[in-house]
Protein backbone atom coordinates (compact mmCIF):
# COMPACT_ATOMS: atom_id res chain seq x y z
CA UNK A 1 49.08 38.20 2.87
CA UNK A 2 50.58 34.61 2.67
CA UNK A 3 47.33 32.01 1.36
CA UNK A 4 46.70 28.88 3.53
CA UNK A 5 47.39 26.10 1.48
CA UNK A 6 44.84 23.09 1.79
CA UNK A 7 44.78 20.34 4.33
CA UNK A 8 46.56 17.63 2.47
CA UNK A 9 44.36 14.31 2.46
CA UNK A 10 46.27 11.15 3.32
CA UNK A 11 46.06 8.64 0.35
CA UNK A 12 43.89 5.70 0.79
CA UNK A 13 45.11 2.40 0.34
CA UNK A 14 43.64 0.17 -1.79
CA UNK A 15 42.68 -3.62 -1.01
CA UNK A 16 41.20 -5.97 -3.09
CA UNK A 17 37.68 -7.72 -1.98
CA UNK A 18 36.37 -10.14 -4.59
CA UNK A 19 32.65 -11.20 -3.54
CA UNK A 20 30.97 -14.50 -4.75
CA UNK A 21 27.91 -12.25 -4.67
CA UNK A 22 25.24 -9.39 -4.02
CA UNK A 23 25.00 -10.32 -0.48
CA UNK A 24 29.07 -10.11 -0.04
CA UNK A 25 29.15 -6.85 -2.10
CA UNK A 26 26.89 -5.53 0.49
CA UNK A 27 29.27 -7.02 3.52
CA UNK A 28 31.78 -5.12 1.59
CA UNK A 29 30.14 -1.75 1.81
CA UNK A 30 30.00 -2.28 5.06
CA UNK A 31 33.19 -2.80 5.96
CA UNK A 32 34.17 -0.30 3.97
CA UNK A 33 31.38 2.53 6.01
CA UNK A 34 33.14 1.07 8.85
CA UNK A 35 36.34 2.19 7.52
CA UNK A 36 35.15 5.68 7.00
CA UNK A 37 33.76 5.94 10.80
CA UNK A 38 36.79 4.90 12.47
CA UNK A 39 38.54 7.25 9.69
CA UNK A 40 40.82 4.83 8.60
CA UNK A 41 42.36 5.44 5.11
CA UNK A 42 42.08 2.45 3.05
CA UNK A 43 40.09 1.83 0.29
CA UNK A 44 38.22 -1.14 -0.80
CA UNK A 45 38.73 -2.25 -4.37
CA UNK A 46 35.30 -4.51 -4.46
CA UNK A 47 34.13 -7.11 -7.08
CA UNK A 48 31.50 -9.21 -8.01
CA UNK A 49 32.56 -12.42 -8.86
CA UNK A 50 29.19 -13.97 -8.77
CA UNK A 51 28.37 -13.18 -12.58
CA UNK A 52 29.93 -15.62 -14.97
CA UNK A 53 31.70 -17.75 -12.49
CA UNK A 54 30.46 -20.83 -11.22
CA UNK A 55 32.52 -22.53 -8.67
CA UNK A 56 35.80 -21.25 -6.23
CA UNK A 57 38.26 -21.78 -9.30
CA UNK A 58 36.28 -19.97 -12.08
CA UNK A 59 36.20 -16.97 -9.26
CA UNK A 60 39.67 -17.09 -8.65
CA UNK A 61 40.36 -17.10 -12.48
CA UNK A 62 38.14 -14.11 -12.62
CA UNK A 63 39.77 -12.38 -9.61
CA UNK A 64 42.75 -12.40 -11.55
CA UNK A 65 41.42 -11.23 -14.76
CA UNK A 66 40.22 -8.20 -12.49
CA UNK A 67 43.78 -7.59 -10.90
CA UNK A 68 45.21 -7.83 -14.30
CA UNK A 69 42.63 -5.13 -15.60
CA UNK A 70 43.24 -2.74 -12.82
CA UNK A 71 47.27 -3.11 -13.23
CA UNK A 72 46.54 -2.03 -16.67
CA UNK A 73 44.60 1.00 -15.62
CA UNK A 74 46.56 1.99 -12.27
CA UNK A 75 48.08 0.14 -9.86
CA UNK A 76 46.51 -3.03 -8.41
CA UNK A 77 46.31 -3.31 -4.79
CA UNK A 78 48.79 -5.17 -3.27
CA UNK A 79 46.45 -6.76 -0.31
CA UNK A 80 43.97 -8.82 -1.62
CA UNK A 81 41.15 -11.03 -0.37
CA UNK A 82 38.07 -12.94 -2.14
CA UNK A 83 35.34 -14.65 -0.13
CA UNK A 84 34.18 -17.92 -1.37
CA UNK A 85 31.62 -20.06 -0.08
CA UNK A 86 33.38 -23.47 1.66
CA UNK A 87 30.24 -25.81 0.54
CA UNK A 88 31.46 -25.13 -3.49
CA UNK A 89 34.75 -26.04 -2.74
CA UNK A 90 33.72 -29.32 -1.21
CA UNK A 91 32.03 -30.51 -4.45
CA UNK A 92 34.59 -30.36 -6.46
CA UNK A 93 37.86 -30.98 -4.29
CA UNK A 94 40.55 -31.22 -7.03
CA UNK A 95 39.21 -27.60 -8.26
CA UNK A 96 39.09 -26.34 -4.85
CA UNK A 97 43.19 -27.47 -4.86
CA UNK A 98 43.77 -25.57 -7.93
CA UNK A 99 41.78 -22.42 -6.60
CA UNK A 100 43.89 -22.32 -3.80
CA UNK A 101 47.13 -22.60 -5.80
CA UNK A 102 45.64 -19.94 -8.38
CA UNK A 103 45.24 -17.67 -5.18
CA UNK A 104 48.46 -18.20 -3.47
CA UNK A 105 49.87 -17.41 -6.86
CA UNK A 106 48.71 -14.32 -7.09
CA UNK A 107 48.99 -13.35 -3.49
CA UNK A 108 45.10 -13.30 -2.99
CA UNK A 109 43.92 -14.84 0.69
CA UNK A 110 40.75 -16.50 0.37
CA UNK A 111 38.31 -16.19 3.06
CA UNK A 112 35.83 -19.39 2.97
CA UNK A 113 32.66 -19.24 4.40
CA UNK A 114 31.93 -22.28 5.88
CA UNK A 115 29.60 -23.66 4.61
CA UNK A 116 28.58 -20.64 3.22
CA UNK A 117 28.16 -16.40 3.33
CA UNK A 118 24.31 -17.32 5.39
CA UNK A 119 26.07 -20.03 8.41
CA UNK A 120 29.40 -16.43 8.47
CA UNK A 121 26.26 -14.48 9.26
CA UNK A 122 25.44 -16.52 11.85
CA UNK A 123 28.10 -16.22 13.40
CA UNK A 124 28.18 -12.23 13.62
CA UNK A 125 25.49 -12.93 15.81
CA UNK A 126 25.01 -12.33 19.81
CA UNK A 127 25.09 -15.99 21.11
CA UNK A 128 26.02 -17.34 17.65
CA UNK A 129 29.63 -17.23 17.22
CA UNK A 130 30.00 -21.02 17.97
CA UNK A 131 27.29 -22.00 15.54
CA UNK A 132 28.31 -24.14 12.48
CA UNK A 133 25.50 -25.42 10.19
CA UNK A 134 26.52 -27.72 8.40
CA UNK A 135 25.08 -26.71 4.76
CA UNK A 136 23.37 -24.44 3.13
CA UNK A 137 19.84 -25.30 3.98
CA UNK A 138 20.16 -25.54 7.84
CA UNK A 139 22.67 -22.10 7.56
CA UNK A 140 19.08 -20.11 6.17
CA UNK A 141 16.94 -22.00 8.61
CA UNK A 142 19.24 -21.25 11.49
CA UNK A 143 19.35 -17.67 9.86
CA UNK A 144 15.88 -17.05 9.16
CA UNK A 145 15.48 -18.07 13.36
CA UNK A 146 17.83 -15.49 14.18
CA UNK A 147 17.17 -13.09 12.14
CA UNK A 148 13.59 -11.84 11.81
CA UNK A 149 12.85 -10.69 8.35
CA UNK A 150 16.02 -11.98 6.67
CA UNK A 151 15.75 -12.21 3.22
CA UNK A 152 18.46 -12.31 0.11
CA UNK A 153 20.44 -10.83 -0.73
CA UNK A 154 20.72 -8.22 1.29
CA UNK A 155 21.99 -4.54 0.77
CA UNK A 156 24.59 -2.67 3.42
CA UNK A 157 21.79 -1.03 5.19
CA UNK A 158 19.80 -4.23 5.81
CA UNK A 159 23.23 -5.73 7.52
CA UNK A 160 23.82 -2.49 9.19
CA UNK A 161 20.67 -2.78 10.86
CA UNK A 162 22.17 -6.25 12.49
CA UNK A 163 25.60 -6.18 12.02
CA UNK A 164 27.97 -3.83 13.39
CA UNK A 165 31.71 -3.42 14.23
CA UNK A 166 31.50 -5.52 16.94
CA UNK A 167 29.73 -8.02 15.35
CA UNK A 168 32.33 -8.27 13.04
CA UNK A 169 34.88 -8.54 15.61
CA UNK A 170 32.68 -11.38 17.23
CA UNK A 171 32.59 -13.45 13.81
CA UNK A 172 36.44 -12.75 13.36
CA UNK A 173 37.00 -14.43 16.44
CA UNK A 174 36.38 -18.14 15.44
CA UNK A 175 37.42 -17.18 11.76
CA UNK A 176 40.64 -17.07 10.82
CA UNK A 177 41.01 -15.65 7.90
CA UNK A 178 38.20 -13.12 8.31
CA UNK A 179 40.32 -11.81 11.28
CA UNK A 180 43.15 -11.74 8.93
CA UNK A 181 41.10 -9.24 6.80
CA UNK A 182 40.44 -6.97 9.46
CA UNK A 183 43.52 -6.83 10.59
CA UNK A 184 44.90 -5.79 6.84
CA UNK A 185 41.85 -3.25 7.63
CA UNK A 186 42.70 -1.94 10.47
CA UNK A 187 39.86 -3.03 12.17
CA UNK A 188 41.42 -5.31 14.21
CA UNK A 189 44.36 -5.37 16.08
């Protein structure tokens, strides 16, 4: 009698996702549960970038400490993405230049937030999609309207009681480089 081998599992690939914070880590997660249910095989490589970084540039330095780390240990994923708030980057402009050039260096797209991860979430919701606070403050207050109960930072199950696939596709609608992440995902064509 001839034994069955096992089903081979597909690989996953890996992408990068560097998060400015708790609250991004936990957008990750989702993303990445999202992922699973539409049985996609890619794995997210996620980050926080929030401890011992201050603004987009120290991030960005850090991001590529962390791709040099994991090239060391196995391979470093060749698609690569690191959400930054937009607000930093306007305080310190020449910074924000050399972030940019740091990033394109090393092949890693940044998604900004504009004005930061709060005014994104915003925008994942119904009716929403065109708001654009203009800084952090009015971003929570706007939030805190929309959102009953929001309060950071938030885990993946608190934004997957809000925020689902098609919220994301909403949000990735008026941002560009959040659609380009999906669409590295598979999430979006």
């Amino acid at each position: 009698m001839r034994r069955r081998s096992p089903p081979s599992i597909p690989e996953r690939r890996p992408v990068f996702i560097g998060c400015e914070g708790e609250s991004e880590v936990a957008y990750a997660g989702l993303l990445q549960a999202m992922l699973r249910e539409a049985s996609l095989h890619v794995h997210l490589v996620v980050h926080n970038l929030g401890r011992g970084a201050g603004d987009p540039l120290a991030r960005v330095q850090l991001a590529v400490q962390r791709l040099a780390q994991l090239r060391r240990t196995r391979i470093a994923p060749p698609e690569r993405f690191i959400l930054l708030d937009g607000d930093q980057a306007a305080r310190d402009s020449a910074r924000a230049a050399c972030a940019r050039h740091l990033a394109a260096q090393h092949k890693i797209t940044i998604v900004w937030q504009e004005p930061c991860f709060e005014a994104l979430l915003v925008r994942h919701l119904p009716n929403c999609t065109t708001r654009r606070p203009p800084d952090t403050p009015e971003a929570l207050r706007v939030l805190e309207r929309e959102w009953s109960g929001y309060k950071k930072p938030l885990s993946r199950a608190t934004l997957a009681m809000r925020i689902d696939r098609d919220a994301v596709r909403r949000a990735a609608g008026v941002e560009r480089e959040l659609r380009a992440l999906l669409r590295c995902l598979g999430l979006e064509e």
